[in-house]
Protein backbone atom coordinates (compact mmCIF):
# COMPACT_ATOMS: atom_id res chain seq x y z
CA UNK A 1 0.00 0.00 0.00
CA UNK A 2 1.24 3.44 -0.80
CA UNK A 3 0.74 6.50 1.45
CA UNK A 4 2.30 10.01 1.78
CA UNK A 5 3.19 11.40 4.54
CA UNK A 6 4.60 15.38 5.15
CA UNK A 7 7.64 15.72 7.24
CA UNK A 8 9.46 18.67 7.84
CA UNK A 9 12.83 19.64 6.73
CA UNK A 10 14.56 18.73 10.00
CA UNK A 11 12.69 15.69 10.81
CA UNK A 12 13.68 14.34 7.10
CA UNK A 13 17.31 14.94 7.42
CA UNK A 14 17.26 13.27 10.83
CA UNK A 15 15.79 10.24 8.87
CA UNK A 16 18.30 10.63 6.07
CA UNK A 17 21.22 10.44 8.45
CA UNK A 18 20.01 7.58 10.55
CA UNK A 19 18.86 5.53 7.17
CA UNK A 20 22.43 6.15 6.08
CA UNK A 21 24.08 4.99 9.77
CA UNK A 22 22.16 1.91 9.37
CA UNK A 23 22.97 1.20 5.20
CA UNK A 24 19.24 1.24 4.12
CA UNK A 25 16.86 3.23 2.33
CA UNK A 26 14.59 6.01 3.86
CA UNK A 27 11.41 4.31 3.45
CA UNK A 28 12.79 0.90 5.08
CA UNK A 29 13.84 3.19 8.08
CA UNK A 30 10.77 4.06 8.27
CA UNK A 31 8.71 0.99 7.67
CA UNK A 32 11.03 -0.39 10.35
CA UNK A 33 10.13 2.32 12.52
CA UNK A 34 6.55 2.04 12.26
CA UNK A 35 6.25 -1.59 12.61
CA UNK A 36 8.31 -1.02 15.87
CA UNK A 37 5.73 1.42 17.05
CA UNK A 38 2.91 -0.61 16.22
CA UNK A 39 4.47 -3.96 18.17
CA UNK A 40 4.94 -1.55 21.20
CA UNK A 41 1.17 -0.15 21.14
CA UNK A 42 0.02 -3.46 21.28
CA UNK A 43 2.35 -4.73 23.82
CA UNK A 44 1.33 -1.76 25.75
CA UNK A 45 -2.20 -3.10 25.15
CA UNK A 46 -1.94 -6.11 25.90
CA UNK A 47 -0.46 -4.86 29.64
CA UNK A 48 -3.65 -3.00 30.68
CA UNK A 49 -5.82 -6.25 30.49
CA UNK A 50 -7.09 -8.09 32.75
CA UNK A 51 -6.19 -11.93 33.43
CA UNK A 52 -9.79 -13.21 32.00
CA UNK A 53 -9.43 -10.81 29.16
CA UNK A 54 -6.04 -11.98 28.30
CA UNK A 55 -7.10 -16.01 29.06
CA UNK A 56 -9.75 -14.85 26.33
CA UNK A 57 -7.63 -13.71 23.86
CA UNK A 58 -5.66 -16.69 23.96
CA UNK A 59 -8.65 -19.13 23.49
CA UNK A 60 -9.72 -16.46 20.32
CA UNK A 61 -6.23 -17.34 19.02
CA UNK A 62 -6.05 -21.32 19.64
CA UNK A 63 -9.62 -21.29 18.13
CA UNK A 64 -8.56 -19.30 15.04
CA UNK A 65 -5.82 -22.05 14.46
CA UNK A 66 -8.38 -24.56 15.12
CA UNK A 67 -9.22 -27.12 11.77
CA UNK A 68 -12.88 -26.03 11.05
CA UNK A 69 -13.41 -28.84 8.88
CA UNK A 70 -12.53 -31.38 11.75
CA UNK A 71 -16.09 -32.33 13.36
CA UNK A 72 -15.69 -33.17 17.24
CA UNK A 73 -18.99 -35.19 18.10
CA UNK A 74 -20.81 -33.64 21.26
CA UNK A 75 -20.34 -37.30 23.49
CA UNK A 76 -16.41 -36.80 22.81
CA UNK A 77 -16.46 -33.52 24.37
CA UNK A 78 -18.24 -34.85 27.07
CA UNK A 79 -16.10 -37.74 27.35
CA UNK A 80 -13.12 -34.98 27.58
CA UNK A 81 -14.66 -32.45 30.25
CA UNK A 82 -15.69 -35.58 32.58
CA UNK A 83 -12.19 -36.66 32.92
């Protein structure tokens, strides 16, 4: 996806010297950057909730990996709860 974004004079030469200190491109500086920020936000995120909230997330994820074409009869979930 391409977007523009304004920076100021200052703020572009700051990324031009750090994209050269680290032997890539501008826009890989900043694509870097950006992904970094994003990762932090949601580790941040993922700090303010609560123990169910995070025990929920984790069952969203495990059920999102789940095999949806795999049919689990109702007696064998029983069968797995009673033990």
């Amino acid at each position: 996806m391409r977007k523009n974004i304004d920076l100021d004079k200052t703020t572009l030469l700051k990324l031009k010297i750090l994209a050269a200190f680290e032997d890539t491109s501008v826009k890989a500086l900043i694509e870097k950057l950006v992904e970094r920020f994003v990762k932090e936000k949601e580790h941040e995120q993922l700090q303010q909730l609560s123990k169910e909230e995070k025990e929920d997330l984790g069952l969203l994820a495990l059920m999102q990996q789940s095999d949806r074409d795999e049919y689990v009869s109702r007696d064998e979930v029983m069968k797995v709860l009673d033990e």
